[in-house]
Protein backbone atom coordinates (compact mmCIF):
# COMPACT_ATOMS: atom_id res chain seq x y z
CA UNK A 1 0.00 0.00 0.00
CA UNK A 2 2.86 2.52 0.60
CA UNK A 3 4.46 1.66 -2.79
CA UNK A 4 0.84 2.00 -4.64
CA UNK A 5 0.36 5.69 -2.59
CA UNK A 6 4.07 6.61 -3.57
CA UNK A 7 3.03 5.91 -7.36
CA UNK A 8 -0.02 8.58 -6.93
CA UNK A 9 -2.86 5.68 -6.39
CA UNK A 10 -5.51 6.53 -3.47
CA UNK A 11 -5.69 3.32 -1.44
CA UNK A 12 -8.11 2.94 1.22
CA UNK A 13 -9.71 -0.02 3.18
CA UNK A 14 -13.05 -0.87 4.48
CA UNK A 15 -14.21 -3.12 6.92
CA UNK A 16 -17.79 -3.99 7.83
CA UNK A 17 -18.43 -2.31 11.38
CA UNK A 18 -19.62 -5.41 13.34
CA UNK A 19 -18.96 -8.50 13.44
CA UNK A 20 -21.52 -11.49 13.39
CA UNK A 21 -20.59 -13.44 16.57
CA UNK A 22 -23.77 -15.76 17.07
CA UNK A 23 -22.88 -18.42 14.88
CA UNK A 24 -22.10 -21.81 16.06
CA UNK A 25 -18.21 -22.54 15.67
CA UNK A 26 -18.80 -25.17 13.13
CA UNK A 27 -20.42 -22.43 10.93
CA UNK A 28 -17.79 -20.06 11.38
CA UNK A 29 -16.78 -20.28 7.81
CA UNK A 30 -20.42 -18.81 6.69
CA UNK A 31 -19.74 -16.15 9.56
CA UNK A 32 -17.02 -14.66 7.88
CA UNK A 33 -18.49 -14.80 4.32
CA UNK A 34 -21.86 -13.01 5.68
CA UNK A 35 -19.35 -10.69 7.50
CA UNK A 36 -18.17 -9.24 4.35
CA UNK A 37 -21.11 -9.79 2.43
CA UNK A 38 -22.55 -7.43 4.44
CA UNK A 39 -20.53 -4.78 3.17
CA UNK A 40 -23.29 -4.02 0.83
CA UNK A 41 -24.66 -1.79 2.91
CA UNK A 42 -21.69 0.30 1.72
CA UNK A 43 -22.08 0.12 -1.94
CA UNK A 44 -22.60 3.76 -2.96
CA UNK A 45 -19.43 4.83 -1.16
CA UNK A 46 -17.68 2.13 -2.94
CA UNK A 47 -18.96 2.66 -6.47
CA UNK A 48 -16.80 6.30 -6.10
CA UNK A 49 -13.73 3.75 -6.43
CA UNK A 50 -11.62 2.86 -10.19
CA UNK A 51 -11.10 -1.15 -8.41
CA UNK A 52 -12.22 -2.95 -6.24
CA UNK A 53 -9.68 -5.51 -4.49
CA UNK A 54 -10.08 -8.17 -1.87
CA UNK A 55 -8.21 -11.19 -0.38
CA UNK A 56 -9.93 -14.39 -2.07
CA UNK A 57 -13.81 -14.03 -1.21
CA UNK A 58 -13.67 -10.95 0.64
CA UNK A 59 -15.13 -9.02 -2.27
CA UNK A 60 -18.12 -11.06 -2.72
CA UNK A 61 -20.68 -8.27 -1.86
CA UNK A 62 -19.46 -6.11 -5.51
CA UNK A 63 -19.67 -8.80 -8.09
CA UNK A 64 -22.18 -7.66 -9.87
CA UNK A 65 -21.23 -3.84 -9.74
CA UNK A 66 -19.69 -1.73 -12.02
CA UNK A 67 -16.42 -1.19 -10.67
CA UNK A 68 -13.42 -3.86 -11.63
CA UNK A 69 -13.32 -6.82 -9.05
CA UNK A 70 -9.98 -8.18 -8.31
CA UNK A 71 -9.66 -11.27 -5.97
CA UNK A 72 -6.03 -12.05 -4.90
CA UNK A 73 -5.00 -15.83 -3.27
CA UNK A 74 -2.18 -15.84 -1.37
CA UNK A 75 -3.56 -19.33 -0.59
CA UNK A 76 -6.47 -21.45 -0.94
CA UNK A 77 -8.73 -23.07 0.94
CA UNK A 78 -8.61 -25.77 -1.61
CA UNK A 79 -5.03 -26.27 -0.76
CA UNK A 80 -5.30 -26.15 2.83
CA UNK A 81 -7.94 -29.19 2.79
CA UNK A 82 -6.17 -30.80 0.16
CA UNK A 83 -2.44 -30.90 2.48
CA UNK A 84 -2.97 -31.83 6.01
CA UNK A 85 -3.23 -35.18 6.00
CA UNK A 86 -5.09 -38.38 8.35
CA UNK A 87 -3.39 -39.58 11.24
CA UNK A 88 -3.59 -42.60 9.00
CA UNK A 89 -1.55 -40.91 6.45
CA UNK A 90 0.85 -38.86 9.04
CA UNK A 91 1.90 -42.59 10.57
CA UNK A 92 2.71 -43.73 6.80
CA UNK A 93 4.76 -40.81 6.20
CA UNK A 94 6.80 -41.70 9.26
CA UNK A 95 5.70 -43.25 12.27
CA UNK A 96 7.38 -40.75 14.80
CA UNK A 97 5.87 -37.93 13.51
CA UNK A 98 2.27 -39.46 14.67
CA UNK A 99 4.68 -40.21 17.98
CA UNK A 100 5.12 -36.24 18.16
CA UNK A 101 1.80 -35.24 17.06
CA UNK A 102 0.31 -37.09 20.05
CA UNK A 103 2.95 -35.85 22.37
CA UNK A 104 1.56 -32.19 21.02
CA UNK A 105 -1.68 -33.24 21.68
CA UNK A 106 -0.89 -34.68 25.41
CA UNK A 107 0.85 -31.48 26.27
CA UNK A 108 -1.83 -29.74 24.89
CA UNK A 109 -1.25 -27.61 21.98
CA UNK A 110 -3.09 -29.97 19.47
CA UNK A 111 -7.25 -29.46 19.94
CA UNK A 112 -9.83 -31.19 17.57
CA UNK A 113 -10.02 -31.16 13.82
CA UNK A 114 -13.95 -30.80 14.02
CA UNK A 115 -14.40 -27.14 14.52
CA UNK A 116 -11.74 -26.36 11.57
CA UNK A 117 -12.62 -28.06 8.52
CA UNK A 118 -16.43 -27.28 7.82
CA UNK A 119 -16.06 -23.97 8.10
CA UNK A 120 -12.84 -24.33 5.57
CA UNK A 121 -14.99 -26.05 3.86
CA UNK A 122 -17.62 -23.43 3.54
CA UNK A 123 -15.41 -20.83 2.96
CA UNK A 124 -13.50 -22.60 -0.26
CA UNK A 125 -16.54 -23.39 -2.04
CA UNK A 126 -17.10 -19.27 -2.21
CA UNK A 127 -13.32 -18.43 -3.26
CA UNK A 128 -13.89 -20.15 -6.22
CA UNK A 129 -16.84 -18.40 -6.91
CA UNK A 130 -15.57 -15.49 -6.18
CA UNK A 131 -12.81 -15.70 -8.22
CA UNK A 132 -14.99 -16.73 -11.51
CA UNK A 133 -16.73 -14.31 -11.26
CA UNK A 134 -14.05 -11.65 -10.62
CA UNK A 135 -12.45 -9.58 -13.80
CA UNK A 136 -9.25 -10.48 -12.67
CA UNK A 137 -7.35 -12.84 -10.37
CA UNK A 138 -3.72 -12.53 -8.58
CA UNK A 139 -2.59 -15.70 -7.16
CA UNK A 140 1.54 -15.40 -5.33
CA UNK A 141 2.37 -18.61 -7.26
CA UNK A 142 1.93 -20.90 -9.90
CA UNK A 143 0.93 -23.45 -7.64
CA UNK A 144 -2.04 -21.20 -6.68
CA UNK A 145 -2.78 -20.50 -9.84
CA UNK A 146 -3.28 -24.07 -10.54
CA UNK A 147 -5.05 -25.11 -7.66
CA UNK A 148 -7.81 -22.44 -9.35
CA UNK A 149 -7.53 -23.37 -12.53
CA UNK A 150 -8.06 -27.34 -11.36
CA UNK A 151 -11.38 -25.48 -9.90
CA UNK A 152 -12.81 -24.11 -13.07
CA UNK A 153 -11.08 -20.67 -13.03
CA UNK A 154 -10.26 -19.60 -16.61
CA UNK A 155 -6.32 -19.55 -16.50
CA UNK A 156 -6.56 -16.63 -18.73
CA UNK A 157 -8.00 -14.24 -16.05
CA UNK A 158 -5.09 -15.02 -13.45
CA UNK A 159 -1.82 -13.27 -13.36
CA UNK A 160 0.85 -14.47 -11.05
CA UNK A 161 2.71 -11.86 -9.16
CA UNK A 162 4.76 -12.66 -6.41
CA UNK A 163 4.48 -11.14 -3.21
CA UNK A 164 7.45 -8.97 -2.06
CA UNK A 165 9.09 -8.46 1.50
CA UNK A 166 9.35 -5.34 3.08
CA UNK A 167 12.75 -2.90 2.52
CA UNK A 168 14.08 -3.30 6.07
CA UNK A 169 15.38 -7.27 4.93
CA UNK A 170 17.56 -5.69 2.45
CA UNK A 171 18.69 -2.65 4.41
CA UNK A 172 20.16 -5.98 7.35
CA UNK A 173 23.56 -6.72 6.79
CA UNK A 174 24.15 -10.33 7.05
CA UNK A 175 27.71 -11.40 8.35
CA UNK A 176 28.71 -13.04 4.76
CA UNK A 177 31.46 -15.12 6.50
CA UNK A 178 30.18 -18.77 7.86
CA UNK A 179 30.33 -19.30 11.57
CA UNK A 180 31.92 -22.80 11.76
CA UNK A 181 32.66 -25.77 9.90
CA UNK A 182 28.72 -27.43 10.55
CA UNK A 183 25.86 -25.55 9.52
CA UNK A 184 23.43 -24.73 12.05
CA UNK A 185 19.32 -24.98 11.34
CA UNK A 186 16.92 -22.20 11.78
CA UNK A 187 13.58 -22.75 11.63
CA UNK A 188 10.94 -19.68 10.87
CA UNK A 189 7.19 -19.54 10.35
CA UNK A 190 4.05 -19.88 12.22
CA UNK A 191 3.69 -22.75 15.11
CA UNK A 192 0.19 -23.81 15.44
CA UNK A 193 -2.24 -24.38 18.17
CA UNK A 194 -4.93 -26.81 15.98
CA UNK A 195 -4.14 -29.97 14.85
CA UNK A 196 -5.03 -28.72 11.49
CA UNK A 197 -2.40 -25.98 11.40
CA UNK A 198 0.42 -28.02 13.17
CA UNK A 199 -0.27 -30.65 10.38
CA UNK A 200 -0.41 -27.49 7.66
CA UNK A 201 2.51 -26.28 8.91
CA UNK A 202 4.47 -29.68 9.02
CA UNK A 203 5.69 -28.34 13.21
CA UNK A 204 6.09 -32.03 13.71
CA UNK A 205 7.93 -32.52 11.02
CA UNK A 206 10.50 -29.72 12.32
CA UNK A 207 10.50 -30.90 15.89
CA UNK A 208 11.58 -34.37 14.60
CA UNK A 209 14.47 -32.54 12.35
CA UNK A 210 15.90 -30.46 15.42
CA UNK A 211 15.83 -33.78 17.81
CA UNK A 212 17.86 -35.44 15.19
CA UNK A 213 20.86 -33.17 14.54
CA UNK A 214 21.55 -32.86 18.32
CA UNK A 215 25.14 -31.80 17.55
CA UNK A 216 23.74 -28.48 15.42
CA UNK A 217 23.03 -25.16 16.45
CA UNK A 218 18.97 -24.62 15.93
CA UNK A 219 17.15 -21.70 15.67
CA UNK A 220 13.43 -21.54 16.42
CA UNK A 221 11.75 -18.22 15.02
CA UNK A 222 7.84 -18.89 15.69
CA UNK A 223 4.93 -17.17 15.91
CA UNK A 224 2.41 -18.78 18.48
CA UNK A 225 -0.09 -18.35 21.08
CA UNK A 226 1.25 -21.69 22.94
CA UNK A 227 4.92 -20.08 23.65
CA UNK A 228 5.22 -21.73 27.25
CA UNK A 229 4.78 -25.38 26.18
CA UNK A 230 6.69 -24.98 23.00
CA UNK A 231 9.42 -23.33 25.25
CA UNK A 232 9.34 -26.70 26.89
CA UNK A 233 9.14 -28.95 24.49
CA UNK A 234 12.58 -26.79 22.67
CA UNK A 235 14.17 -26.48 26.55
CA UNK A 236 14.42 -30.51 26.06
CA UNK A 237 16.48 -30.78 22.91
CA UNK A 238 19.81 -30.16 23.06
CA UNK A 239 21.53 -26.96 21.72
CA UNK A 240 18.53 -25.49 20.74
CA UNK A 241 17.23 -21.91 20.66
CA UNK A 242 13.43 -20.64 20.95
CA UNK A 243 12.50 -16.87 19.97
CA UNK A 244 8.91 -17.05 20.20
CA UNK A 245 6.40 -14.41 18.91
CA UNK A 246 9.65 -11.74 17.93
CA UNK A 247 8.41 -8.53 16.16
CA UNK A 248 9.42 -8.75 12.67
CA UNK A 249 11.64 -5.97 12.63
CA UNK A 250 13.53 -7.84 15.18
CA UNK A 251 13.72 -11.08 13.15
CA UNK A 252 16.83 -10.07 10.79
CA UNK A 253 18.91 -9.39 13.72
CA UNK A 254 19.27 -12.99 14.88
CA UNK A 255 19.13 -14.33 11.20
CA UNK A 256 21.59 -12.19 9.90
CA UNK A 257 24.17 -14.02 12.62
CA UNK A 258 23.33 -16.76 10.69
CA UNK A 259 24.39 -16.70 7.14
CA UNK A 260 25.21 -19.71 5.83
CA UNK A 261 23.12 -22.04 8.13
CA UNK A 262 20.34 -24.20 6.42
CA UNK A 263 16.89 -22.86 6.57
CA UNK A 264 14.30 -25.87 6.55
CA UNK A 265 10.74 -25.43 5.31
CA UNK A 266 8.85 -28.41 6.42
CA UNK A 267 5.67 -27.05 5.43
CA UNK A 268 2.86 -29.14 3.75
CA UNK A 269 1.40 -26.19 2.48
CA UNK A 270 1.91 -22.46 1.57
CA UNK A 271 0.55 -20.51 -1.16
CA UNK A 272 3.92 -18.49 -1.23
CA UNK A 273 6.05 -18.66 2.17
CA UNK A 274 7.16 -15.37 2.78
CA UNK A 275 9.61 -16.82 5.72
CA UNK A 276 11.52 -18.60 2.49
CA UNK A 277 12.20 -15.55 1.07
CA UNK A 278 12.86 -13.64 3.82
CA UNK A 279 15.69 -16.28 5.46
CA UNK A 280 17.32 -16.19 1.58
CA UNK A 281 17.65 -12.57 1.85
CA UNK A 282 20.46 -13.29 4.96
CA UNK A 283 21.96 -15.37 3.17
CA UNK A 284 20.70 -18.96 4.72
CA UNK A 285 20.40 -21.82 2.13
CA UNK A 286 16.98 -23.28 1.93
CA UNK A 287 16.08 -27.00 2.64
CA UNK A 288 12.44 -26.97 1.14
CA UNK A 289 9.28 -29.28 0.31
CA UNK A 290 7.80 -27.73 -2.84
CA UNK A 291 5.43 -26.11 -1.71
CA UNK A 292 4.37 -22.24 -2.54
CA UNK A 293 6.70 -20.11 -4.81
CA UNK A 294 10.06 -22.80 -3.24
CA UNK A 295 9.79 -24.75 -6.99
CA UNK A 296 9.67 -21.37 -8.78
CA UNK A 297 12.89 -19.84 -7.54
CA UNK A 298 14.92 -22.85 -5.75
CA UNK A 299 17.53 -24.16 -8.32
CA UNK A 300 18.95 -27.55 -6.59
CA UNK A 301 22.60 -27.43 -5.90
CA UNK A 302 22.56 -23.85 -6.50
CA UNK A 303 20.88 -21.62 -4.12
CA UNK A 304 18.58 -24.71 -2.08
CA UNK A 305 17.03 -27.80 -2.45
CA UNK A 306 14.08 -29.01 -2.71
CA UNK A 307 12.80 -32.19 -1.18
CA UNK A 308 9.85 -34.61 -1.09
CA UNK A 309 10.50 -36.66 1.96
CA UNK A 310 11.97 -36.67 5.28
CA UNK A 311 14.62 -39.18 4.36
CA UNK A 312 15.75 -36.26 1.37
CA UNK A 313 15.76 -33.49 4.14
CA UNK A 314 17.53 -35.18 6.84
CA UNK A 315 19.79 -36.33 3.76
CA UNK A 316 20.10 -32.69 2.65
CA UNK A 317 20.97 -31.27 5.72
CA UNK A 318 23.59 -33.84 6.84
CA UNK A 319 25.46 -33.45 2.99
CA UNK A 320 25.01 -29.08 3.41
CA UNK A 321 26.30 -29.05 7.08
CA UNK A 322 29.56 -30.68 6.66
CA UNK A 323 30.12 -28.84 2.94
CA UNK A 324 31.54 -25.38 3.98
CA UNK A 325 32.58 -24.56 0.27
CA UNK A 326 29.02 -25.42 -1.16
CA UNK A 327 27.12 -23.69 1.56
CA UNK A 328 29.11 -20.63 0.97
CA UNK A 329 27.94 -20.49 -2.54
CA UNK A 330 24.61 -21.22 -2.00
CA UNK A 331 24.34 -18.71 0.63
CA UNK A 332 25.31 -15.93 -2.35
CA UNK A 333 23.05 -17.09 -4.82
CA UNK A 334 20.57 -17.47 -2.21
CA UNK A 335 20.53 -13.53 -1.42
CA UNK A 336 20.72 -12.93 -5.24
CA UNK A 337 17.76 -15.12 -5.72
CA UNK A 338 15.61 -12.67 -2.65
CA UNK A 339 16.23 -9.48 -4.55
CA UNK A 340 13.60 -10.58 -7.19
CA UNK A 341 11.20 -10.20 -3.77
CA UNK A 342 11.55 -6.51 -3.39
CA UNK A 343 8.09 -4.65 -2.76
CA UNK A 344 8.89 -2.22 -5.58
CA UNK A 345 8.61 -4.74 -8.19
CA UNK A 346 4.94 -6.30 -6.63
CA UNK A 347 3.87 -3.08 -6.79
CA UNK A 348 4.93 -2.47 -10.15
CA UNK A 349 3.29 -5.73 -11.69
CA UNK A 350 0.13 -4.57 -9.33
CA UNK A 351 0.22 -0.86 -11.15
CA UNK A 352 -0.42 -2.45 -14.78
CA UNK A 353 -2.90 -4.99 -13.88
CA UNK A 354 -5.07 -1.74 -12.29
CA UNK A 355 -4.56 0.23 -15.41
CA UNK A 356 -5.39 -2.62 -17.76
CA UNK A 357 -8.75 -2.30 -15.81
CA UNK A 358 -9.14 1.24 -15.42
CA UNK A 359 -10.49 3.22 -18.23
CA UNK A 360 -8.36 6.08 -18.53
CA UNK A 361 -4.72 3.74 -17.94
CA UNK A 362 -2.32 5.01 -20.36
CA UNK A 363 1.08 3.09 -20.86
CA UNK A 364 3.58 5.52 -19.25
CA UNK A 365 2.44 6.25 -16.22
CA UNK A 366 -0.46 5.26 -13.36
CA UNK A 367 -3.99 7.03 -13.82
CA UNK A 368 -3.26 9.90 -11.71
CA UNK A 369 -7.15 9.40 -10.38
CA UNK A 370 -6.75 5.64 -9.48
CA UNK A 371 -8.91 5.04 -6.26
CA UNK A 372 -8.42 1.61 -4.64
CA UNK A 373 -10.32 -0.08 -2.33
């Protein structure tokens, strides 16, 4: 929004003014669609705007106006139910992660899948809607744009543009000399307080990696509401380091000690995985399932990996940690790789798909009347 309003584009947002809060948990998915549906009631205000933009189904009340609809997925609801997996399927993948996702569960971070997935479910069955009947679509990845185009949206109306980070990444001046001989691991993302979203997330996944490298440094960046018992669980396994719920101004401060170490992604899903990009821009070298924009940008052998099983991680990280020479490498054409990320060039690719809408775009320059909402 602060590169659109430096360009000369009036941005504003609107919310509606009160939330519906009677609805049953398991209908909290048609709460939040009715939420926003509701912003009818603002509909002359928001016919004064050139566009109309909302995350996914959030702009479901102005289909059928007259102002441009964009709908942008930095995810999908689709993919979300589509990743996290049975316990069934989490014991065939490997049978101590279901050993860890029950220890999560005892200690009492993992609650019930029941109050999660219908109203999921609800809510992905109006992003596609939304999003065919939009004018245009942004999805942060190819593999977004797929997972709506497997769901009926013409692949003509999407544009991929990837998201960016913000400046203060670049302006951090990672220590481009490696600590040691071994790599250490560093860990960054969201925790998880469901069973759905430690499953989405892939948290047991991680906790197995950092209790079986017990001679590596780790680094635990995570955002969560369940700090104490993850402070626990981390407190257990040795050489191990927990920063929980860090402001993310603060977050290039620790990482940029770290350049050179091996960022791991363990994720099962992500429609782009900002925390990717944002550990590439210090310089760490990315251990990654494929998921988000990871098969877009990561090059194997030259600034990452990626990997499809646990057996390929742990494989990955024991042939990176001993390599100093490769990791070295990697780590340069790992920071080269985040400067395609920078917020001036999303806002750039965002500039010409608003004047390709608006009526007055010309090709030099944005419509100096552009009103975004």
């Amino acid at each position: 929004m602060q590169g659109l309003r430096k360009a000369g584009v009036e941005v504003d947002n609107i919310y509606p003014e009160e939330d519906l809060g009677y609805f049953h948990p398991l209908l909290k998915g048609m709460r939040n669609i009715l939420f926003f549906f509701s912003l009818i009631e603002r509909k002359k205000d928001i016919s004064s705007y050139s566009i109309i933009q909302g995350t996914t189904y959030t702009p479901l009340a102005f289909l059928r106006s007259n102002v441009p609809v964009i709908s942008m997925f930095g995810s999908t609801s689709y993919g979300f139910l589509k990743s996290v997996p049975a316990l069934k399927k989490l014991e065939k993948e490997h049978s101590e992660l279901a050993k860890i996702f029950y220890e999560l569960k005892n200690k009492g971070i993992v609650s019930g899948l029941s109050s999660f997935i219908q109203p999921v479910r609800d809510i992905s069955r109006i992003e596609f809607h939304v999003a065919k009947n939009s004018q245009k679509v942004i999805a942060t990845s190819e593999n977004v744009k797929n997972e709506l185009v497997r769901n009926g949206v013409p692949a003509e109306k999407i544009a991929v543009i990837w998201n960016g980070i913000e400046n203060f990444w670049f302006r951090a001046k990672p220590r481009k000399r490696l600590r040691k001989k071994q790599a250490g691991i560093v860990y960054l993302g969201r925790m998880g307080e469901d069973a759905f979203t430690v499953k989405l997330k892939g948290v047991n996944r991680m906790i197995y990696i950092a209790r079986g490298f017990p001679q590596l440094d780790k680094t635990i960046i995570g955002l969560t509401e369940k700090a104490d018992i993850y402070s626990q669980i981390f407190k257990e396994i040795p050489k191990t380091f927990f920063y929980p719920n860090l402001k993310r101004r603060q977050i290039p401060k620790i990482l940029k000690k770290r350049y050179g170490d091996i960022f791991i992604n363990p994720s099962r899903y992500e429609g782009f995985c900002l925390s990717l990009i944002e550990a590439m821009s210090q310089g760490l070298v990315p251990v990654s399932f494929p998921v988000g924009v990871a098969p877009e940008i990561i090059k194997n052998g030259q600034n990452g990996y990626l990997v499809n099983s646990m057996r390929q991680m742990i494989f990955k990280i024991n042939k990176l940690s001993q390599d100093k020479e490769q990791r070295t490498k990697m780590a340069a054409m790992a920071m080269e790789t985040a400067k395609l990320f920078r917020a001036e060039t999303m806002t750039q690719k965002y500039l010409e798909i608003y004047n390709s809408l608006s009526p007055s775009a010309n090709e030099t320059q944005p419509d100096a009347n552009l009103k975004i909402i």
